[in-house]
Protein backbone atom coordinates (compact mmCIF):
# COMPACT_ATOMS: atom_id res chain seq x y z
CA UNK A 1 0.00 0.00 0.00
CA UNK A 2 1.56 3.04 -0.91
CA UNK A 3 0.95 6.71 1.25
CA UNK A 4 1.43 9.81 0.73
CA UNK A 5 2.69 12.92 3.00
CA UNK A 6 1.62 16.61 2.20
CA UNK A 7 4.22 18.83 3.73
CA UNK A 8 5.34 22.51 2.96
CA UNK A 9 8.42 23.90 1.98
CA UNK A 10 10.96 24.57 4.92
CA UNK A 11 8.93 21.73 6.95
CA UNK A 12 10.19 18.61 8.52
CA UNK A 13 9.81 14.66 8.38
CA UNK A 14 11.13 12.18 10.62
CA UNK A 15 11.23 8.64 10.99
CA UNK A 16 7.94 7.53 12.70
CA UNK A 17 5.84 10.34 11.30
CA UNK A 18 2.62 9.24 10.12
CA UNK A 19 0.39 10.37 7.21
CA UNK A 20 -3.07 10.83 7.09
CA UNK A 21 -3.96 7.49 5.39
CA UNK A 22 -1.67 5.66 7.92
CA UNK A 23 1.57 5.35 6.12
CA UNK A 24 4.64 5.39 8.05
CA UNK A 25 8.21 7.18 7.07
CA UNK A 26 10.51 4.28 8.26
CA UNK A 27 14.26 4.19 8.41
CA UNK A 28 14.30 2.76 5.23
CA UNK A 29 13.01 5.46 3.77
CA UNK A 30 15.33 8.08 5.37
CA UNK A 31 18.24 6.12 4.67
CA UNK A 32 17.17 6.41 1.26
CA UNK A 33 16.98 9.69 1.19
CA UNK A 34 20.32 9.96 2.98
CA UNK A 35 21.79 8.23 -0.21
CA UNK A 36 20.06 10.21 -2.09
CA UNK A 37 21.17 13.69 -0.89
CA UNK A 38 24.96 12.67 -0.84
CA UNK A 39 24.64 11.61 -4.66
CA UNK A 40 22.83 14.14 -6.23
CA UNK A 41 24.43 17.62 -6.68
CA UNK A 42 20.91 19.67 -5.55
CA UNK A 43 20.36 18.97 -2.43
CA UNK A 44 16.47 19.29 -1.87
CA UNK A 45 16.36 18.62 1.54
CA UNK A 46 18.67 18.71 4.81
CA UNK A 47 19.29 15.86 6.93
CA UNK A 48 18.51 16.27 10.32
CA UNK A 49 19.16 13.44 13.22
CA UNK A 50 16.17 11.58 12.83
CA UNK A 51 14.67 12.88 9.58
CA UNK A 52 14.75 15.50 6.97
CA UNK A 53 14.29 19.21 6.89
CA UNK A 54 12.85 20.56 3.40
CA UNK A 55 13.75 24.23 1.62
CA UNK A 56 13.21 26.02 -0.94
CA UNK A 57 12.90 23.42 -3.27
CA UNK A 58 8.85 22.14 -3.74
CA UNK A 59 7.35 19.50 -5.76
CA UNK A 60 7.18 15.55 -5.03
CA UNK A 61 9.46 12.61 -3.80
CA UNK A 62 8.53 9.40 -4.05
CA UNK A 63 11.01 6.62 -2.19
CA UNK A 64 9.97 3.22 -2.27
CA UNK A 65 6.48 3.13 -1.54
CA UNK A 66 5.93 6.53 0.22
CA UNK A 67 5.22 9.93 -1.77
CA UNK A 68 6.45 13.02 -0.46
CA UNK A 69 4.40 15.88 -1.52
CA UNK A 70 5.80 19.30 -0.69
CA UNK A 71 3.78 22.57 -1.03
CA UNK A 72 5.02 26.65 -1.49
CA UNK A 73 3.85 28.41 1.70
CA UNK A 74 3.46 32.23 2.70
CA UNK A 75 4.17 32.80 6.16
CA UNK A 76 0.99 31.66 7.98
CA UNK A 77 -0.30 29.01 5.57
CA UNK A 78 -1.76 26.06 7.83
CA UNK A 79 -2.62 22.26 6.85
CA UNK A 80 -6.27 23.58 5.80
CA UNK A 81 -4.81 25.04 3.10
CA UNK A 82 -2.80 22.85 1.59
CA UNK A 83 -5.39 21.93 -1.09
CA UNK A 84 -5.31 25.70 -2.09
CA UNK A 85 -1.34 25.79 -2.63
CA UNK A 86 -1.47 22.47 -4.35
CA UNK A 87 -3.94 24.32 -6.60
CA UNK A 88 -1.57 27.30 -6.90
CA UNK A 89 1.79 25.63 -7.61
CA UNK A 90 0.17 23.57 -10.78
CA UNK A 91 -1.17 26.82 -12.37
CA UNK A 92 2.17 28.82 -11.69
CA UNK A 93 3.89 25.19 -13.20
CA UNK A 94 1.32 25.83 -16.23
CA UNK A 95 2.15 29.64 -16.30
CA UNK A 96 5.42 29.49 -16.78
CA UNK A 97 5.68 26.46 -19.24
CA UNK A 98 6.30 23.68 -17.18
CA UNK A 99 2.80 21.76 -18.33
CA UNK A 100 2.94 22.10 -21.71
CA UNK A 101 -0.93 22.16 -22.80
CA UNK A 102 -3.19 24.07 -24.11
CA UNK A 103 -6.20 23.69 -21.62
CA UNK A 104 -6.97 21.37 -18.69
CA UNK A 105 -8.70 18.46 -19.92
CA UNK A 106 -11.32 17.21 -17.20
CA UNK A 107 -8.93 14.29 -16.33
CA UNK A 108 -6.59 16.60 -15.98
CA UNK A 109 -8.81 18.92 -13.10
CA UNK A 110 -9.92 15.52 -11.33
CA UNK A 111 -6.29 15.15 -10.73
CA UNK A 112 -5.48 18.52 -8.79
CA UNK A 113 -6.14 17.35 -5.51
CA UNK A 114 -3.40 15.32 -5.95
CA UNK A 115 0.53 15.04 -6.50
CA UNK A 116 2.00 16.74 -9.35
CA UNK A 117 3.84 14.03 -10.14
CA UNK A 118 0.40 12.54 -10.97
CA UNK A 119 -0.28 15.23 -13.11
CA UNK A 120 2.34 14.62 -15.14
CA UNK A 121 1.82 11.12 -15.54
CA UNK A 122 -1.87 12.31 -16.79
CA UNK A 123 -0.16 14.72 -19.42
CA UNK A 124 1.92 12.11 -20.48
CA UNK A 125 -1.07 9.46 -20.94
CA UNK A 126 -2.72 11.89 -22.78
CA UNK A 127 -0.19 13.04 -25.48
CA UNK A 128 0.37 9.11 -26.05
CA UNK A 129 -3.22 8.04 -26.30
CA UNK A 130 -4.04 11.29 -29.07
CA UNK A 131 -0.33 10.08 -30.71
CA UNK A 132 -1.83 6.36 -31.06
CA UNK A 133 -5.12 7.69 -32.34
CA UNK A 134 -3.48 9.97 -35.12
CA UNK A 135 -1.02 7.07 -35.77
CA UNK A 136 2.78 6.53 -34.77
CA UNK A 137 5.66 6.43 -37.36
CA UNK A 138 7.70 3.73 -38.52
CA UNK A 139 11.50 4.50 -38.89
CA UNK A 140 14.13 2.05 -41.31
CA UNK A 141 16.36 -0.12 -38.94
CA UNK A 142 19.26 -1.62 -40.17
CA UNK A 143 18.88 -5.47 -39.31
CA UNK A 144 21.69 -8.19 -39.97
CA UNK A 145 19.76 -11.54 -40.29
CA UNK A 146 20.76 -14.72 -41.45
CA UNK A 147 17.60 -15.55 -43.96
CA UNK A 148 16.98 -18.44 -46.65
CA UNK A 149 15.73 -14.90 -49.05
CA UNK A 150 18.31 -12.55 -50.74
CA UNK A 151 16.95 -9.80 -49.21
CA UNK A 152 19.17 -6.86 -48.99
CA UNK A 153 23.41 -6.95 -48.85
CA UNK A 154 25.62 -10.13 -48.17
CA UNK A 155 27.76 -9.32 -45.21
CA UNK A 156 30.08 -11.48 -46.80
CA UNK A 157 32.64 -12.63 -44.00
CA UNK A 158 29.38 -13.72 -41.81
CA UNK A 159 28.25 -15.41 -44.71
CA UNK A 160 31.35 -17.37 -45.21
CA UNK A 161 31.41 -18.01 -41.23
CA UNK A 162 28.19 -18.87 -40.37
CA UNK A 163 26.49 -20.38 -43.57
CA UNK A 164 29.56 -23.08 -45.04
CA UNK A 165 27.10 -25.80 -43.78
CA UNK A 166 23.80 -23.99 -44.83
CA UNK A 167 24.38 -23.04 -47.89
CA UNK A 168 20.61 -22.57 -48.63
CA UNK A 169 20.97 -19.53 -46.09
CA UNK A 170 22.19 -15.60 -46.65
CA UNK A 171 23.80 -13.42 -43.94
CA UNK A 172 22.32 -10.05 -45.04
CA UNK A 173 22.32 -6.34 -43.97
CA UNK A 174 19.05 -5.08 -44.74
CA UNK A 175 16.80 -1.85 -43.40
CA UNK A 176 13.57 -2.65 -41.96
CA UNK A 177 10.40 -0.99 -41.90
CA UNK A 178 9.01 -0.75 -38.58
CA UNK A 179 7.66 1.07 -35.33
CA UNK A 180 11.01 -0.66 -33.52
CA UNK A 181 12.70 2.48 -32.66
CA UNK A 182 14.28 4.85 -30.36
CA UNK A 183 11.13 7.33 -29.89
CA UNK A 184 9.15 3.78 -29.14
CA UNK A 185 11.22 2.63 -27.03
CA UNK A 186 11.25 5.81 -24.88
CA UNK A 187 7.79 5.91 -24.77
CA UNK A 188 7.87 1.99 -23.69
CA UNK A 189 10.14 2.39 -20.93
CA UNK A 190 7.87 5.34 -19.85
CA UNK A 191 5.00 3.27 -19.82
CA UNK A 192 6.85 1.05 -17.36
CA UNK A 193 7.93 3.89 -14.90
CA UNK A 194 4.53 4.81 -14.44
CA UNK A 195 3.10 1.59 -13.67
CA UNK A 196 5.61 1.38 -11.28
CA UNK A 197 5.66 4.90 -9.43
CA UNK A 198 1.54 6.11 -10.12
CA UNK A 199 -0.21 6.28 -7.01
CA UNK A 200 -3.71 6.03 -8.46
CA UNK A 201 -5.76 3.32 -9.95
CA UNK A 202 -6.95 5.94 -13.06
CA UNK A 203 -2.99 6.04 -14.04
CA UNK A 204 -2.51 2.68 -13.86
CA UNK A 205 -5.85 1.57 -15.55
CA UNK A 206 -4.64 4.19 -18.35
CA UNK A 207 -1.29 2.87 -18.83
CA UNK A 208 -2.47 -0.83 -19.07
CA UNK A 209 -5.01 0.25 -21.85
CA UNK A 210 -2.20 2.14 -23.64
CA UNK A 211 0.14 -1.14 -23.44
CA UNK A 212 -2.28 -3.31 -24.92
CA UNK A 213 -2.37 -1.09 -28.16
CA UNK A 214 1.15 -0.37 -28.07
CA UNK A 215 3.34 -1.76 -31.04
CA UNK A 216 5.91 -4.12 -30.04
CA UNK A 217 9.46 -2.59 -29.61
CA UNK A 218 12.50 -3.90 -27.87
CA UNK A 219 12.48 -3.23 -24.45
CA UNK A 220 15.62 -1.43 -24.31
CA UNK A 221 17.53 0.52 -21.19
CA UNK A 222 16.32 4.59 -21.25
CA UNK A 223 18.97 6.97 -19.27
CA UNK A 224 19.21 10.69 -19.40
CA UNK A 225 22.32 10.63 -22.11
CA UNK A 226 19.57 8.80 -24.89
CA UNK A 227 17.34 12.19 -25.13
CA UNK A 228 21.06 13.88 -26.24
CA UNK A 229 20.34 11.36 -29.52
CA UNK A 230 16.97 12.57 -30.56
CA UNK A 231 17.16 14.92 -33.63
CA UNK A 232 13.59 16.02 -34.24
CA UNK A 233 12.46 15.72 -37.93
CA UNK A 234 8.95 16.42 -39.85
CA UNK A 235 7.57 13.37 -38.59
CA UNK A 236 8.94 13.24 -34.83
CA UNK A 237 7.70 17.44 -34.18
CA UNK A 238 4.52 16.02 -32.62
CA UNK A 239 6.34 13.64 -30.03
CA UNK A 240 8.12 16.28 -28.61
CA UNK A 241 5.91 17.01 -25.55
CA UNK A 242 5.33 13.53 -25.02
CA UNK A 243 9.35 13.14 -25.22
CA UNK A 244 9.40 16.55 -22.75
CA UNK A 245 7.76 15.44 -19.88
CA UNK A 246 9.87 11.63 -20.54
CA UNK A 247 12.88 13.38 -20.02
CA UNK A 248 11.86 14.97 -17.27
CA UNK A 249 10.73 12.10 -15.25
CA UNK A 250 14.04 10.04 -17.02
CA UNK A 251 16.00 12.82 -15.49
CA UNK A 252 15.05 12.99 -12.18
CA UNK A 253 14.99 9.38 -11.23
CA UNK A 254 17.67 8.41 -9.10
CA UNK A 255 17.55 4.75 -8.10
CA UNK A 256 19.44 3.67 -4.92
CA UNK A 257 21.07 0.40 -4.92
CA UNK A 258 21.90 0.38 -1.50
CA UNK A 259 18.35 0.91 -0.65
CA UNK A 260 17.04 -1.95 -2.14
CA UNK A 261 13.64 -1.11 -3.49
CA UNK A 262 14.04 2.26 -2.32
CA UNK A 263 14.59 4.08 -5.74
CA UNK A 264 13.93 7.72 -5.31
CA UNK A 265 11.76 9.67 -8.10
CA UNK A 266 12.41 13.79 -7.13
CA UNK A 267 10.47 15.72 -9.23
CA UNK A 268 11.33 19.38 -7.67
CA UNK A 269 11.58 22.90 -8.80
CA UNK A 270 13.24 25.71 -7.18
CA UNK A 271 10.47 27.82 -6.01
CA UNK A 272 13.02 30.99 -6.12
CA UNK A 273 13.23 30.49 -9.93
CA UNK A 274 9.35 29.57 -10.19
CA UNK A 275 8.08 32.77 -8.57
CA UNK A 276 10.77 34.81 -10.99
CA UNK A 277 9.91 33.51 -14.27
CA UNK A 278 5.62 33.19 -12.75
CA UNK A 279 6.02 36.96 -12.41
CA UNK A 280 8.07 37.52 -16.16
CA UNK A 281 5.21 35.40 -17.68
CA UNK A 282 2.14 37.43 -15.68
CA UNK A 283 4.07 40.57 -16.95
CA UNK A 284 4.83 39.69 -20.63
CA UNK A 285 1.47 38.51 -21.46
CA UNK A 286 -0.25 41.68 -19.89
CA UNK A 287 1.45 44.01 -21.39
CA UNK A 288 1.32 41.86 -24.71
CA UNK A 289 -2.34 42.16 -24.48
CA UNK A 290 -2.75 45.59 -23.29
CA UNK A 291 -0.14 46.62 -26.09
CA UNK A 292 0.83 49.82 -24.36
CA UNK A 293 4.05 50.02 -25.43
CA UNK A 294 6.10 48.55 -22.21
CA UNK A 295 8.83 46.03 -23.13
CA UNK A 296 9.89 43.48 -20.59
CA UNK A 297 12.94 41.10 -21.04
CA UNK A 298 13.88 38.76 -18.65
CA UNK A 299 17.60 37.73 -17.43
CA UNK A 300 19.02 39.71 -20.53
CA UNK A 301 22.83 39.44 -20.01
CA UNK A 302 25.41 42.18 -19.97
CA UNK A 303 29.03 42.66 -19.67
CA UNK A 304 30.10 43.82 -16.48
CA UNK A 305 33.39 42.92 -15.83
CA UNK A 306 35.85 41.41 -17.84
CA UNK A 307 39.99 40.81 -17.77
CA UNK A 308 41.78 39.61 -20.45
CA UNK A 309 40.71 36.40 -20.32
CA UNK A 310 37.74 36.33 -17.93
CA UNK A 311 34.15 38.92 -18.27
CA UNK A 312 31.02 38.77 -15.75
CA UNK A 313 28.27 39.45 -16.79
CA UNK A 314 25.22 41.51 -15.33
CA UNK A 315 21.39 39.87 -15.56
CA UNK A 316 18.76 41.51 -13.46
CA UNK A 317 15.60 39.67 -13.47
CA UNK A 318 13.10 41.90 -14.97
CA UNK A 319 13.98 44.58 -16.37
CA UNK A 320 10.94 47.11 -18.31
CA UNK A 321 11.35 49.38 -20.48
CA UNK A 322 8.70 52.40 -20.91
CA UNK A 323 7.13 53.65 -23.99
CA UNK A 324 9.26 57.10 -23.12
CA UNK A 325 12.51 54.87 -22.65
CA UNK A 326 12.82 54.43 -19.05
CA UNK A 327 13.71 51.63 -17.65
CA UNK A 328 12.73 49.57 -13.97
CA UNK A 329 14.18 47.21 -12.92
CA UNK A 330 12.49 44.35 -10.77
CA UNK A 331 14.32 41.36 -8.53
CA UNK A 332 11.78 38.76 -7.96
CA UNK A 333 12.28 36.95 -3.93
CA UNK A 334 10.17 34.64 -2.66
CA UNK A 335 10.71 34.73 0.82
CA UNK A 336 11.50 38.04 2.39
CA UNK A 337 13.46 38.49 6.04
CA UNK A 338 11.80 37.69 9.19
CA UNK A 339 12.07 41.20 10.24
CA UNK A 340 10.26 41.82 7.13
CA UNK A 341 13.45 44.23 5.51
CA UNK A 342 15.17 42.56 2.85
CA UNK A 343 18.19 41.43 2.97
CA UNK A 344 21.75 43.55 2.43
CA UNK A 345 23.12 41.72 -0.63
CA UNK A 346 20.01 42.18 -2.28
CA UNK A 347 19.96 46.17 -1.99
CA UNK A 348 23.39 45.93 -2.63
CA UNK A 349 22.87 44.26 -6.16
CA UNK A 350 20.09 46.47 -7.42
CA UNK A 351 21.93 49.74 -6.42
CA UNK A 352 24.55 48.01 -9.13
CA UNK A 353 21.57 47.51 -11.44
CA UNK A 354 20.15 51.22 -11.00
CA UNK A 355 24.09 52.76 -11.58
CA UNK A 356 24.85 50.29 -14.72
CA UNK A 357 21.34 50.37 -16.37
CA UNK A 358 20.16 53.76 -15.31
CA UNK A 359 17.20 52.54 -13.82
CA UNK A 360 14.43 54.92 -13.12
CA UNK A 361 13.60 52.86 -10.24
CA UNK A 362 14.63 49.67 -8.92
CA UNK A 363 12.00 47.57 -6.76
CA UNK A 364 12.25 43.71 -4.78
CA UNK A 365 8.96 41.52 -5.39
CA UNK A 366 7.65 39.18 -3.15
CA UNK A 367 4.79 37.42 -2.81
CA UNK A 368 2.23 38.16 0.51
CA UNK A 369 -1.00 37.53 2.13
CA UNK A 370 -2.00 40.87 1.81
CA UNK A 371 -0.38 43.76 -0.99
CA UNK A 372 1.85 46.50 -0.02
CA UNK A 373 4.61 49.12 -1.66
CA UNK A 374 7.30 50.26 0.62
CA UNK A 375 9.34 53.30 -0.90
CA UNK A 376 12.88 52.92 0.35
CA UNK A 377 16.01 55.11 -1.16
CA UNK A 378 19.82 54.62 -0.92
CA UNK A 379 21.23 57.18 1.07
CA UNK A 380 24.45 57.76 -0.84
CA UNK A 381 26.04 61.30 -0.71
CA UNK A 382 27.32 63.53 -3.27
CA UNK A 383 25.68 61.85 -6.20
CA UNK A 384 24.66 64.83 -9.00
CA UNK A 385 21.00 62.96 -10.32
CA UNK A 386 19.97 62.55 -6.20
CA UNK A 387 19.18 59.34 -4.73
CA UNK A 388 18.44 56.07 -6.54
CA UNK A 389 15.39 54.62 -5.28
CA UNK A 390 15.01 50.66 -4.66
CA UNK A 391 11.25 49.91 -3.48
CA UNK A 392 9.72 46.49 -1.87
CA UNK A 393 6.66 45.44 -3.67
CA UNK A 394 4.45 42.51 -1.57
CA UNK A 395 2.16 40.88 -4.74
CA UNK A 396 -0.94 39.58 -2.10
CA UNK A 397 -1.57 36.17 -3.60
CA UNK A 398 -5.16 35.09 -5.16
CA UNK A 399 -6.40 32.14 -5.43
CA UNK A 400 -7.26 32.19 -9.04
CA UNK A 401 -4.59 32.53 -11.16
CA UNK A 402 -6.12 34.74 -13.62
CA UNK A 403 -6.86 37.00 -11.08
CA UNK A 404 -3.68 36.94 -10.05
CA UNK A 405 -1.47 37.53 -12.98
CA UNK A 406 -4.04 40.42 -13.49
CA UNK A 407 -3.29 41.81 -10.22
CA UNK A 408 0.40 41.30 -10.69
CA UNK A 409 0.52 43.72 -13.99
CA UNK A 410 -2.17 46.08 -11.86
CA UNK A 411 -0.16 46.55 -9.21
CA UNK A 412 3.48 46.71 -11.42
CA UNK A 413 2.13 49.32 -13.64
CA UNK A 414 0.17 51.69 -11.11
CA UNK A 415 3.92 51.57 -9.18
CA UNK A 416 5.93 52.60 -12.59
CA UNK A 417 3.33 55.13 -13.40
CA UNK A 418 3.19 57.26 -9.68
CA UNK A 419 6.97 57.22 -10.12
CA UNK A 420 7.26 59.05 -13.48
């Protein structure tokens, strides 16, 4: 029976913790994880005494038979609402590009009270049922088979080896037409990791069905460096989000020998970079639409620094330009201090960004429970143009993301336009 825990970010797990539908983390599964943090370069968790400790990171884990589910937070966010940020997180994922669809289907919104990694499972199941209905490609394989036809080349010195008995025979090279191929057997393989990690009986049901009408392919060993192979042609474009989310889950399974059954599946995203490029997409595609002549890039490098041999770059995260050519400059946080001031590094980087860019103002974003502009200024002496200014925005959170990303541009805009 497998369980699942619902935790959020910056929480902890130890070993005798129970979930809600009676699972138990065991030993096992923290020495697991153990293994797991010490051979994988991000380290999504601490390890504490008799546990783990998570950060910034959010998504799921799945070890063995337990799933891990961990949630973004604001400050006072309690257990009631963790249905609410599970909501949240999959439409900032879909925001920003990380479910690459169109629309929710409605197997898609029966899922959201559930993982994420069961989300993508669903996405997955869905490109490859529509792929099967509009019909997979065949590829030519080259084959050598030892046949009583001439059909293709004579590989002559395995003719001569294998056939001075059988002379009736021919050791050929010849290309095959078939569905036997590397796209196939990526999809195979994928079939296989659901059925073994899925949670729910829909997934599973799904992935049966899809294996029964599934060509037969080779079942041949997928790992991260067989996705470098794939050259997309004509015929392949419409596998690619199919092949997406396969290298995604391909990519962040890490299975633990010492653990025994233990393998670990992390599916995590750094909710530091989420929140940065959730608030570049709100902005683009408001401004897009309201076509009032803004421009917003996002982490557009330039030279800083440079030796004769070595240059450093510059790459604020946001930075707008106005339809009279002045430019803001935003620097998307997620969490802000406890004291609720930012932190020093961070004013000292966007007083760079206001000197070097010229900024008209400079402002930190963070995310709140309810929405707030502090105006703060550098107090530097002796500078001719007067102070550079470097504001903290708090973006209150809604619960829709529509509403949101509405309230996002809103509140953005209103701030640029008071200052000008």
């Amino acid at each position: 029976m497998k369980s699942i825990f619902s935790v959020f970010e910056y929480d902890s797990l130890e070993v005798g913790s129970k979930s809600i539908d009676g699972g138990l983390f065991t030993k096992d599964h923290r020495t697991a994880l153990e293994h797991f943090y010490y051979n994988n370069k991000k380290k999504y968790f601490d390890l504490t005494r008799n546990g783990v400790r998570f950060c910034n990171y959010v998504g799921v884990i799945q070890v063995g038979n337990l799933q891990i589910e961990i949630l973004p937070k604001i400050d006072k966010s309690n257990d009631s609402e963790k249905k609410q940020w599970r909501n949240i997180l999959i439409d900032m994922l879909r925001a920003t590009g990380m479910f690459d669809v169109t629309a929710p289907s409605y197997g898609m919104l029966k899922l959201r009270d559930n993982s994420i990694l069961e989300l993508y499972f669903a996405i997955f199941l869905g490109e490859l049922e529509y792929l099967i209905r509009t019909g997979l490609f065949k590829q030519y394989k080259k084959q050598a088979i030892n046949q009583i036809a001439l059909k293709g080349a004579i590989d002559f010195p395995k003719h001569l080896s294998k056939n001075i008995v059988h002379q009736e025979r021919f050791y050929t090279n010849t290309n095959v037409y078939n569905y036997d191929h590397i796209w196939h057997w990526i999809f195979f393989q994928t079939l296989k990791l659901i059925k073994n990690y899925s949670q729910k009986r829909a997934i599973l049901d799904r992935a049966a069905a899809i294996e029964l009408n599934f060509p037969e392919v080779t079942d041949q060993q997928i790992s991260v460096s067989t996705f470098s192979k794939l050259h997309y042609t004509r015929k392949s474009q419409s596998y690619k989000n199919a092949i997406d989310i396969a290298q995604l889950l391909f990519s962040n399974l890490h299975p633990d020998l010492q653990a025994g059954k233990n393998s670990v599946l992390a599916l995590m995203f750094d909710m530091n970079l989420l929140w940065e490029r959730f608030i570049y997409s709100s902005l683009a595609k408001m401004f897009r639409q309201c076509n009032n002549g803004y421009i917003v890039t996002a982490q557009y490098p330039m030279p800083f620094w440079n030796t004769n041999n070595n240059r450093k770059d510059i790459k604020p995260d946001i930075v707008i330009q106005s339809p009279e050519g002045e430019t803001f400059i935003l620097d998307t946080k997620w969490k802000i201090g406890s004291d609720n001031s930012p932190d020093s590094s961070d004013l000292y980087q966007l007083f760079a960004y206001s000197q070097f860019f010229q900024a008209k103002r400079t402002a930190l974003i963070y995310p709140s429970l309810s929405k707030n502009i502090v105006l703060g200024k550098y107090l530097m002496p002796n500078l001719s143009d007067g102070n550079p200014y470097c504001d903290l925005i708090q973006l209150e959170v809604q619960p829709k993301i529509s509403d949101w990303q509405k309230k996002i541009y809103e509140e953005i805009l209103g701030w640029m336009e008071n200052q000008t």
